[in-house]
Protein backbone atom coordinates (compact mmCIF):
# COMPACT_ATOMS: atom_id res chain seq x y z
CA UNK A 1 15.36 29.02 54.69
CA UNK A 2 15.47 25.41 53.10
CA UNK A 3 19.11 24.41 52.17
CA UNK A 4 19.63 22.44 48.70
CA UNK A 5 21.60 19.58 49.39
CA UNK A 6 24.27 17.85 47.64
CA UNK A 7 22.48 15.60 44.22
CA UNK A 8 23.13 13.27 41.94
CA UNK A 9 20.42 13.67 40.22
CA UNK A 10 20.14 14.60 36.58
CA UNK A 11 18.35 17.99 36.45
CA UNK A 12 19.64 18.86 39.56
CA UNK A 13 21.43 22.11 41.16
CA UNK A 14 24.19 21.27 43.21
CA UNK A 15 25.11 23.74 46.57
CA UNK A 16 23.99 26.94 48.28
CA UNK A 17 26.27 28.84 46.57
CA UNK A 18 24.06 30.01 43.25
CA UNK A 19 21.11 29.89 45.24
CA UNK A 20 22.41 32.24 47.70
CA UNK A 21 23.79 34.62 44.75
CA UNK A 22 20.27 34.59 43.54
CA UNK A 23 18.15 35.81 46.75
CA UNK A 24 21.04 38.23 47.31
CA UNK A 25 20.46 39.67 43.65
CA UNK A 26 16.89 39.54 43.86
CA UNK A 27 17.21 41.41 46.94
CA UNK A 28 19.05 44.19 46.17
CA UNK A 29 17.37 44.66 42.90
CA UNK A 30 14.08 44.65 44.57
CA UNK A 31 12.77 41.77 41.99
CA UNK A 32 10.49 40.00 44.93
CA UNK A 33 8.39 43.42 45.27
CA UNK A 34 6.04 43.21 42.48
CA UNK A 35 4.27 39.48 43.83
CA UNK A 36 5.25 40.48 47.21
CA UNK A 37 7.10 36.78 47.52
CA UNK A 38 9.82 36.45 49.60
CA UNK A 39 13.47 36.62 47.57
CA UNK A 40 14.53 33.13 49.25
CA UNK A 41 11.02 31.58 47.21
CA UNK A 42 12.03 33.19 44.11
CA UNK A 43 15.49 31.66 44.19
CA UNK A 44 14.14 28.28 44.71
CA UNK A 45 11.08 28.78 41.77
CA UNK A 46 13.95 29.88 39.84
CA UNK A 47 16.54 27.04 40.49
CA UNK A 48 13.27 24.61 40.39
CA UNK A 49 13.06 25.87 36.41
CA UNK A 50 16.79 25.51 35.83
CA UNK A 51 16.89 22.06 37.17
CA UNK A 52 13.80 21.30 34.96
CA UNK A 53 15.56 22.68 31.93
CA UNK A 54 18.49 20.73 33.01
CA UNK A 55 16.12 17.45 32.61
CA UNK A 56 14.93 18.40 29.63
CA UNK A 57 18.11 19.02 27.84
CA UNK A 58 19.24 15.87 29.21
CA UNK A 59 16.13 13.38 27.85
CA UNK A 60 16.65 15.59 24.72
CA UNK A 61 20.05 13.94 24.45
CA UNK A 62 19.02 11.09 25.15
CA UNK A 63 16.28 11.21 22.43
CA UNK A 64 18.50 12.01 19.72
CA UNK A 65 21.10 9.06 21.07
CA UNK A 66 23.51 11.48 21.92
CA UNK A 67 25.47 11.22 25.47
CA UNK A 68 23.37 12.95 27.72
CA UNK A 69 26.33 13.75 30.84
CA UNK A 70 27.17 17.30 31.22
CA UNK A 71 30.50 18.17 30.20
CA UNK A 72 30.83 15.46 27.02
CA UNK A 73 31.01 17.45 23.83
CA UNK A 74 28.55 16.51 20.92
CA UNK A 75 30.50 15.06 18.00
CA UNK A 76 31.12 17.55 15.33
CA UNK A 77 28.82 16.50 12.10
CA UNK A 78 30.04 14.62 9.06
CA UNK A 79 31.44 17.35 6.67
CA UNK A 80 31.33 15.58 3.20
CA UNK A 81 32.91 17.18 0.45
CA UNK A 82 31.80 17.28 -2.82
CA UNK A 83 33.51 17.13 -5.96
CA UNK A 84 32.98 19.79 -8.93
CA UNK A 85 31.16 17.60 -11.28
CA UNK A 86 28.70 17.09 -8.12
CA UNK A 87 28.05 20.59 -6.90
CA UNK A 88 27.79 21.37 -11.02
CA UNK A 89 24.50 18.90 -11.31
């Protein structure tokens, strides 16, 4: 079985340990039996996709000019109030 390595990539799963969860839970839910694909394939197809979403979230960050690092909360919008006159019109 190919082991993921550590990355620093953007987009990129980091350890064995969610990979491992996944071809155990694939496993013993029997998921690899319908396209008769071996459970360790599966978990890499399916951390190939969450990497790839990763990315994508990432350049859609960066699109919008927002900070594109995990872990940095968005800033909250711009709440601006309106006087009763104004919501009246």
């Amino acid at each position: 079985m190919e082991q993921m390595g550590e990355h620093n990539e953007p987009g990129t799963v980091q350890g064995n340990d969610l990979k491992d969860a996944l071809v155990s839970a694939l496993n013993r839910c029997s998921a690899e039996n319908p396209s008769n694909t071996p459970d360790w394939i599966l978990a890499q197809y399916l951390l190939g996709c969450l990497a790839a979403w990763n990315m994508g979230v990432q350049q859609r960050e960066t699109w919008y000019g927002r900070d594109a690092r995990p872990g940095v909360p968005m800033p909250r919008p711009r709440v601006v109030k309106r006087t009763a006159t104004e919501s009246a019109s």
